[in-house]
Protein backbone atom coordinates (compact mmCIF):
# COMPACT_ATOMS: atom_id res chain seq x y z
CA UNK A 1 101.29 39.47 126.28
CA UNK A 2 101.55 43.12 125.57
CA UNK A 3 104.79 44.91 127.63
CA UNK A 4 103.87 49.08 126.18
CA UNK A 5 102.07 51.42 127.99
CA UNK A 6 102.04 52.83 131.66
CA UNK A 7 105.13 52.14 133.92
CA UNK A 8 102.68 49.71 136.47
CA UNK A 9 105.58 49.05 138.70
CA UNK A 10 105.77 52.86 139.47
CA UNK A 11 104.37 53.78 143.01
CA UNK A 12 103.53 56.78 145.11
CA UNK A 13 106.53 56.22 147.22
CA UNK A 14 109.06 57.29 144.56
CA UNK A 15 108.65 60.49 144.38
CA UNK A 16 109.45 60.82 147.93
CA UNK A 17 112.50 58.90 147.93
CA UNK A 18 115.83 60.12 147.85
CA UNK A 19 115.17 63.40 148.53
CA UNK A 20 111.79 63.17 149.93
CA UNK A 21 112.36 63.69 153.54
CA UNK A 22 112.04 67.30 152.39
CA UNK A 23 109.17 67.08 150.95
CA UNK A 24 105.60 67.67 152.58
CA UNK A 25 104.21 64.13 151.12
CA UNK A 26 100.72 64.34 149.13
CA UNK A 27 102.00 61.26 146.95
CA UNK A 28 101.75 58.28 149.20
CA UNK A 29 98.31 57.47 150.48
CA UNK A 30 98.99 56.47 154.19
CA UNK A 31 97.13 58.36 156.54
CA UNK A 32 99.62 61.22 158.87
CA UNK A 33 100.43 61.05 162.34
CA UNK A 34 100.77 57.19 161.82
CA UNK A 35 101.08 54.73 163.43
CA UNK A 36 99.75 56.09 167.00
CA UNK A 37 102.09 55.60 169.80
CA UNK A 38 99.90 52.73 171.47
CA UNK A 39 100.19 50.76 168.17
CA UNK A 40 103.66 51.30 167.53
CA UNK A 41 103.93 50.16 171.43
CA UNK A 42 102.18 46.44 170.94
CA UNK A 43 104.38 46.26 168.33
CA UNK A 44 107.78 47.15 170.30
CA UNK A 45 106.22 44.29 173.05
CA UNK A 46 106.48 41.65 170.51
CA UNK A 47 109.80 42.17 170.18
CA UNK A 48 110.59 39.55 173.06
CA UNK A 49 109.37 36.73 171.19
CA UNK A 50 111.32 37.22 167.87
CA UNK A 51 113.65 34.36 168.68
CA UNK A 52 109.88 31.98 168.02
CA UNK A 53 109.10 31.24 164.81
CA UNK A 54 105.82 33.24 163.28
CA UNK A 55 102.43 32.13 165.25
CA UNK A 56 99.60 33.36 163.38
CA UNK A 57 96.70 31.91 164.38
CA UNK A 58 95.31 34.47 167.41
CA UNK A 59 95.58 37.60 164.49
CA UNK A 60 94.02 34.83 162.02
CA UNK A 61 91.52 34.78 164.35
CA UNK A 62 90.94 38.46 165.28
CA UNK A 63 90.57 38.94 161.83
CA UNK A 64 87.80 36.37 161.52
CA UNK A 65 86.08 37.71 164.06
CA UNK A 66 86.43 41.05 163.16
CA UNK A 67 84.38 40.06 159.94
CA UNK A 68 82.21 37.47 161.64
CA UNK A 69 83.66 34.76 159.40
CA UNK A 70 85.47 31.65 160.20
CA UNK A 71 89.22 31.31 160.42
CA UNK A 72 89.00 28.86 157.09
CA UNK A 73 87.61 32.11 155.07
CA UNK A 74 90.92 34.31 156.19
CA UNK A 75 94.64 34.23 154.73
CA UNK A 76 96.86 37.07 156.53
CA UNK A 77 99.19 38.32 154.05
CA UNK A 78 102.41 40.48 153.90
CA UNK A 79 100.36 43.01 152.82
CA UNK A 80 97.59 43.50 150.23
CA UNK A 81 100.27 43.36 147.26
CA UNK A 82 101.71 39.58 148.09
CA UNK A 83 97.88 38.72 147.95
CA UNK A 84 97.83 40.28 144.11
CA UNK A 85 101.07 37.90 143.91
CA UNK A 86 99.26 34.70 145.12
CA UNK A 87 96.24 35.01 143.47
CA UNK A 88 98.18 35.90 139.88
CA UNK A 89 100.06 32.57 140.75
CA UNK A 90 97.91 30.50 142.49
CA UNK A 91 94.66 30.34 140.28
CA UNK A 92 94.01 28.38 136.98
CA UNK A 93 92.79 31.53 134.95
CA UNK A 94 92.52 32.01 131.88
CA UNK A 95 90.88 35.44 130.87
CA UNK A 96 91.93 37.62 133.59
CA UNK A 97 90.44 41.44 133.65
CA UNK A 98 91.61 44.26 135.20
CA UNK A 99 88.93 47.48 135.43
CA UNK A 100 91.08 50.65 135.24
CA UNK A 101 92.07 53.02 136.13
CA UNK A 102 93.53 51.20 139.42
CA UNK A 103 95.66 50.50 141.64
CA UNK A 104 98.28 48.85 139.07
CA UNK A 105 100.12 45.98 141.07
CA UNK A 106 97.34 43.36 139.80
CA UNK A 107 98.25 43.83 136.18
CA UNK A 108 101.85 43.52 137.05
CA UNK A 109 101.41 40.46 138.82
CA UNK A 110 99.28 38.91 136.21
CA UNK A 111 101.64 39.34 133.93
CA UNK A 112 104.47 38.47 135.38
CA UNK A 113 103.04 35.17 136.40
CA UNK A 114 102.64 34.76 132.61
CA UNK A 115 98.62 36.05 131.91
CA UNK A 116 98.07 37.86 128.84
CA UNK A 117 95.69 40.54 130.64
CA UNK A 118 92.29 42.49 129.06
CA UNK A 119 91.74 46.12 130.23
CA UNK A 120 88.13 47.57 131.23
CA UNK A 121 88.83 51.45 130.86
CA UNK A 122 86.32 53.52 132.89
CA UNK A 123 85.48 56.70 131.24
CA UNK A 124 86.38 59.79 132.74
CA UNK A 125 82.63 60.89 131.37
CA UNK A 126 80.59 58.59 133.11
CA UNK A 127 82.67 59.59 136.31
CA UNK A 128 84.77 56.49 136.31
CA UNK A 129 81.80 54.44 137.70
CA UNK A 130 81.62 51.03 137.09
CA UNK A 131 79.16 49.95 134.59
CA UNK A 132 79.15 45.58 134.76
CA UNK A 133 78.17 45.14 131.58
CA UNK A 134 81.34 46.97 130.01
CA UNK A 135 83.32 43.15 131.65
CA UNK A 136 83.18 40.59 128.72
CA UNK A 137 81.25 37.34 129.85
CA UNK A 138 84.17 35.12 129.31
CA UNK A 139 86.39 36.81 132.03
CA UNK A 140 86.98 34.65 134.54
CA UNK A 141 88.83 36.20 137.12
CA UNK A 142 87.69 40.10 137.30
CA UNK A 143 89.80 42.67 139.64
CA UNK A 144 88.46 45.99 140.90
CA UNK A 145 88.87 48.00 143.74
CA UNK A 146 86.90 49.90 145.83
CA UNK A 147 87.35 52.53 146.93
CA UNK A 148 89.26 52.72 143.62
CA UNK A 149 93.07 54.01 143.52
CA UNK A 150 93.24 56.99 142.03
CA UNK A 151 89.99 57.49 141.03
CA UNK A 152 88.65 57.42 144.76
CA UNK A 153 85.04 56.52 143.21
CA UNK A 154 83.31 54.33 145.83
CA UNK A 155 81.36 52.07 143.46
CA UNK A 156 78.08 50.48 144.88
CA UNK A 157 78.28 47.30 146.51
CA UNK A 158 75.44 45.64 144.14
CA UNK A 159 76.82 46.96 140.88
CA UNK A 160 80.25 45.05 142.26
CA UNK A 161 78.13 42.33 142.90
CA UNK A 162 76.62 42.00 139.21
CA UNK A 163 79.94 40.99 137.98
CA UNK A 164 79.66 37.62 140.08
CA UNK A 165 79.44 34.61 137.86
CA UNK A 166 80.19 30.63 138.40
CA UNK A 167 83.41 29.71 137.63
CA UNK A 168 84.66 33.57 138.37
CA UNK A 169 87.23 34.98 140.71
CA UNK A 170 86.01 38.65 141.52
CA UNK A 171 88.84 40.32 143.20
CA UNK A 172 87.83 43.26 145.41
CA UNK A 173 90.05 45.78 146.29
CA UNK A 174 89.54 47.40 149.76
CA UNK A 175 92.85 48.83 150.71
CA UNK A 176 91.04 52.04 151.41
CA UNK A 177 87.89 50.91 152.67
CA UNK A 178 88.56 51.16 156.48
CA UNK A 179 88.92 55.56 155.09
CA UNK A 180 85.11 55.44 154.17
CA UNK A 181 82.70 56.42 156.94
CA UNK A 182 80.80 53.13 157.57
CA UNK A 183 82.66 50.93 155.11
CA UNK A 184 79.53 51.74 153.12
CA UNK A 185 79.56 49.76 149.70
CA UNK A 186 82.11 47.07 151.82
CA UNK A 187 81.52 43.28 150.78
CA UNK A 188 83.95 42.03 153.13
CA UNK A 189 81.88 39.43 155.01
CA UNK A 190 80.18 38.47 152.39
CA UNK A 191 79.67 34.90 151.71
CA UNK A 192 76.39 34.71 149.65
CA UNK A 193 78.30 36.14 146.42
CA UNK A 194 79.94 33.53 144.42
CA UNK A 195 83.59 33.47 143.44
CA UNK A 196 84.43 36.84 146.02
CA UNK A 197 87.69 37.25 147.14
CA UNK A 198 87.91 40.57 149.22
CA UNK A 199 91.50 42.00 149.99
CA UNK A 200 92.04 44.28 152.96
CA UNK A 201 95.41 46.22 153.66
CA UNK A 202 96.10 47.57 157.56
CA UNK A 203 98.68 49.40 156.43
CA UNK A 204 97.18 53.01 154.96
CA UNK A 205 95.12 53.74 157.79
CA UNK A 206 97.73 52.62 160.44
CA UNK A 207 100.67 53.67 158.76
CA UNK A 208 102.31 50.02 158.46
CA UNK A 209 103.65 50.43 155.09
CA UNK A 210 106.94 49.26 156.27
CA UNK A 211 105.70 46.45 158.28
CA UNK A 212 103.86 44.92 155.20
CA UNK A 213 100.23 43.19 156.70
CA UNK A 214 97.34 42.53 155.18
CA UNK A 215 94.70 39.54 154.48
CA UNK A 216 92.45 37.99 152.03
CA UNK A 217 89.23 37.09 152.68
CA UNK A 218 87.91 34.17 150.74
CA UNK A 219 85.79 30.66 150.28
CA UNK A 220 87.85 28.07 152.11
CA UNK A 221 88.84 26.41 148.52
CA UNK A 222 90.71 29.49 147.41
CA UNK A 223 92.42 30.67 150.95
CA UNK A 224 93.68 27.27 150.92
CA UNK A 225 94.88 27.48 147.33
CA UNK A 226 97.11 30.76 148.17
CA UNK A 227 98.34 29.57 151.26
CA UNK A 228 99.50 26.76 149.33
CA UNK A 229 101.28 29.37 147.07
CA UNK A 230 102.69 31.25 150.07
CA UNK A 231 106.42 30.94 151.66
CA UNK A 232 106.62 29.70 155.16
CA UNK A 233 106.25 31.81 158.28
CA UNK A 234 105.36 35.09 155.24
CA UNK A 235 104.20 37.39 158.21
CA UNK A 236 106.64 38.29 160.64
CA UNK A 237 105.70 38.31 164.55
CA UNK A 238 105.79 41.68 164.19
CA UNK A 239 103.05 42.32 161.38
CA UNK A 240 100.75 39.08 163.54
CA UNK A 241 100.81 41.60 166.63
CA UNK A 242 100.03 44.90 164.43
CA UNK A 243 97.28 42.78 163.20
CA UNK A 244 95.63 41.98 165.78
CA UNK A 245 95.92 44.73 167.77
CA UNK A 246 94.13 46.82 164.40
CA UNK A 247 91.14 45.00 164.48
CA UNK A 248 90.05 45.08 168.22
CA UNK A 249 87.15 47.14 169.16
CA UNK A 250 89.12 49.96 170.43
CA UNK A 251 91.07 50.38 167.25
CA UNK A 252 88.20 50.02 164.84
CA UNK A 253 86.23 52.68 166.91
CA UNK A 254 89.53 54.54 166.31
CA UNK A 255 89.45 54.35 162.62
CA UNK A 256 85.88 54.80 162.26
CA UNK A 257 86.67 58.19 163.91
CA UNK A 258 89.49 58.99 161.85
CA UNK A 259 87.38 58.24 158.66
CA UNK A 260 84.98 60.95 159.60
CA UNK A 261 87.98 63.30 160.06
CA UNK A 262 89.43 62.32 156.93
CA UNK A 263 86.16 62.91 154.96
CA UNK A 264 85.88 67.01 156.50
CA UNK A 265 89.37 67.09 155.44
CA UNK A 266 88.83 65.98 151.56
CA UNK A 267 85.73 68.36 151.47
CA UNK A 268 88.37 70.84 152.72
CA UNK A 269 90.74 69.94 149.93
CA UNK A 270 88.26 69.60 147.23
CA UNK A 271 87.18 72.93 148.24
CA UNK A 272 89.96 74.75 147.56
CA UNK A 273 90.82 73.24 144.06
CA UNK A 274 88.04 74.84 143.07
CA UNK A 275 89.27 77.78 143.16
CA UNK A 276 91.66 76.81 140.02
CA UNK A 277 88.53 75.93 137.71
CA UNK A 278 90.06 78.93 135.72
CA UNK A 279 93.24 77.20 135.30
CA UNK A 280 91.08 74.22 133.63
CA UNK A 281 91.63 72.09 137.31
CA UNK A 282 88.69 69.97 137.68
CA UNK A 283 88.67 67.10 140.61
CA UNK A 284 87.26 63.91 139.77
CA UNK A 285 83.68 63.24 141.93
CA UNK A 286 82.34 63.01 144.25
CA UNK A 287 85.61 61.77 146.15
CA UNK A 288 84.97 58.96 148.61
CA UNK A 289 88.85 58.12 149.21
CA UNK A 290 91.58 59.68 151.32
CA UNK A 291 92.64 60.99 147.92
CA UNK A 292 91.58 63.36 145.37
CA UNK A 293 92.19 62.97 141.41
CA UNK A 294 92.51 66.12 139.81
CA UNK A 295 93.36 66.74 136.01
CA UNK A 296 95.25 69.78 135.18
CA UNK A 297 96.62 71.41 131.61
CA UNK A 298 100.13 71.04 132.20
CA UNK A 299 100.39 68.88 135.41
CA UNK A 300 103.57 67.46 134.93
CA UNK A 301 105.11 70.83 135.21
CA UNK A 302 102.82 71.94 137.75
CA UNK A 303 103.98 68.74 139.42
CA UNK A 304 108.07 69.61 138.93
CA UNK A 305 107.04 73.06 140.33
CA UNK A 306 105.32 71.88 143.46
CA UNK A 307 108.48 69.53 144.10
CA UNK A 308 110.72 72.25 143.96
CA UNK A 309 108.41 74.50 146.29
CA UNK A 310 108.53 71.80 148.52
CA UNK A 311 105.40 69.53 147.45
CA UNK A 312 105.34 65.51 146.49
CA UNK A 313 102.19 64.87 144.45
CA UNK A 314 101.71 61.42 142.36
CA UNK A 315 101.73 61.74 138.77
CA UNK A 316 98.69 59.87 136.83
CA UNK A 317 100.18 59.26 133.12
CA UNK A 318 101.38 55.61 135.14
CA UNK A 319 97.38 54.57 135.59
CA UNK A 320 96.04 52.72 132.31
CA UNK A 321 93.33 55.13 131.23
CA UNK A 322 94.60 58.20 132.21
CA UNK A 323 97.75 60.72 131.05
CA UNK A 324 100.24 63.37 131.96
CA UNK A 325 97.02 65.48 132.80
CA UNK A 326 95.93 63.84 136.42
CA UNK A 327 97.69 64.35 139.83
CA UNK A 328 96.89 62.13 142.44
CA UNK A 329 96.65 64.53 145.79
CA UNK A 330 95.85 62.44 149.37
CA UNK A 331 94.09 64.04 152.00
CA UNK A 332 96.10 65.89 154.87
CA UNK A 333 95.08 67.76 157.63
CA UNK A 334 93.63 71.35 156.82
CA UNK A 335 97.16 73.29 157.91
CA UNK A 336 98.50 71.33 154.91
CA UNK A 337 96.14 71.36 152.73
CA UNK A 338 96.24 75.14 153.02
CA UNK A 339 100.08 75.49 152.24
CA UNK A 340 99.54 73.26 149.81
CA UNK A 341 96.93 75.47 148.32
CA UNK A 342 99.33 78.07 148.39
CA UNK A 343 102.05 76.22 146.88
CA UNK A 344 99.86 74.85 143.91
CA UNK A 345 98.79 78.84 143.17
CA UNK A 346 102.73 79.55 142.63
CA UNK A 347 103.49 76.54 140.43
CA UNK A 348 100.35 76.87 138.19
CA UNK A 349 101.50 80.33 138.09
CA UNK A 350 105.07 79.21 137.05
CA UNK A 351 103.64 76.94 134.57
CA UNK A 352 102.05 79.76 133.11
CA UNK A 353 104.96 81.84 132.88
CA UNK A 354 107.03 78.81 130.89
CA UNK A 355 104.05 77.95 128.47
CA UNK A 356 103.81 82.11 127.64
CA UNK A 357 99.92 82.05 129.72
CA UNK A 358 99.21 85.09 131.73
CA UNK A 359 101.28 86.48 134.61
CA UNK A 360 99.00 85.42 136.91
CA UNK A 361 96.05 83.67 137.85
């Protein structure tokens, strides 16, 4: 099992701790002005019953409803990573792929539950889209996500599909997919593709990152597999009211509305960086995420000089297939984006001035 390469342990969050309550954060990809103050109140009223032991069969069943499935296809989770945990631990695999760049916590877990791991690298050239037949046929438990973390390429639902095969696991990704007008390309709900496991997270869009919820959604065979493979009581009463308050009517017509707003606010974003072209900036599209990936000459100094002007970005050289070139930038509101604009003009300019380039841009 191979240990070099990208540090896939390494996470958004750290470069905005310590020091980051200083720091406007682009770096961490949980929506702003999260969670709202009704959410954060169902949450406060749950408090009461802590002295109880976890219940979680009404969010269970919000969830299944939410996706018009039964309560057998749904697992809630302590967020989307313990799923990645479960399913590294739980399943008899043997030739486990990962298609990266990705979100890099289903390598980890792989590996640490022993799985010598194959990579499919997407190729910055073909736009990091998904092409099926790049998987080898012998994998038999494939991981992807969608819309993809960093890349924020929303691939389509029947290319996702091809890579079903008997006696394969395909792991779906869609942490972000609640950010996507429509959930276009979603195949949560599905239950004519073989082998699909879809994982959800409720904490980007609600800004529960702390709370740690999330849930699988599966064939009964597998949920009960990982639920097997799960600690007792592994969502707190806290998370089980969080959950079901984010999937009622109310707060999916919420998200569906924020989704829209994040999308004008990515054009806004993507708009801008064009503006560096001349610098060699180009964004990697078209962007369907609440993130942007962006590859720069020089980031990683263009990165120290945004931290010091008061600016968290992610770095991208911790993402098999890509290098100290690509930022990771997540969408803010236009006010931000704009200093942000401003403060990436200075430290491109700085970057400049330390690699002898022109004065100014």
């Amino acid at each position: 099992m191979r240990t070099e390469g990208p540090d896939l342990r390494h996470h958004g969050d750290a470069e905005v701790r310590d020091d980051g309550a200083v720091l406007v954060d682009l770096a961490v990809n949980v929506r702003a002005d999260t969670p709202p103050a009704w959410l954060r109140e169902r949450i406060a009223g749950s408090l009461g019953g802590l002295a109880a032991y976890p219940d979680g069969r009404a969010a269970r069943a919000a969830v299944a409803a939410r996706h018009g499935l039964p309560v057998e296809r749904v697992l809630l989770t302590a967020g989307a990573a313990e799923a990645f945990v479960l399913l590294a631990r739980a399943l008899k695999v043997r030739q486990p792929v990962v298609v990266h760049p990705q979100f890099t916590e289903p390598e980890a877990a792989l590996r640490d539950a022993g799985h010598t791991v194959d990579r499919v690298l997407l190729r910055e050239a073909d736009g990091f889209r998904l092409d099926p037949a790049a998987v080898p046929e012998d994998a038999d438990l494939v991981v992807i996500g969608n819309p993809t973390n960093p890349t924020s390429v929303l691939h389509p639902a029947a290319s996702i599909a091809e890579l079903a095969r008997p006696g394969r696991t395909l792991v779906v990704d869609e942490a972000f997919m609640d950010a996507v007008p429509g959930e276009r390309e979603a195949l949560a709900g599905r239950t004519d593709i073989p082998g699909l496991v879809v994982l959800r997270s409720l904490t980007k869009t609600w800004g529960l990152a702390g709370l740690r919820i999330g849930y699988v959604l599966a064939d009964p065979e597998t949920i009960t597999e990982l639920e097997r493979a799960q600690p007792l009581w592994p969502v707190s009463t806290p998370a089980l009211a969080a959950a079901e308050a984010c999937v009622s009517p109310q707060a999916l017509a919420e998200a569906a509305h924020a989704a829209h707003r994040i999308a004008a606010d990515r054009a806004h974003l993507v708009a801008g960086l064009a503006e560096f072209a001349s610098d060699g900036l180009r964004v990697a599209e078209p962007a369907e995420g609440p993130f942007v990936l962006v590859r720069l000459p020089g980031a990683a100094a263009v990165r120290r000089h945004l931290r010091d002007l008061g600016f968290a970005v992610r770095r991208g050289d911790t993402f098999p297939g890509l290098g100290e070139e690509w930022l990771r930038l997540a969408v803010r509101d236009r006010a931000t984006v704009n200093s942000f604009l401003q403060a990436l003009d200075r430290a491109v300019t700085l970057a400049h001035h330390a690699r002898g380039g022109p004065a100014a841009r």
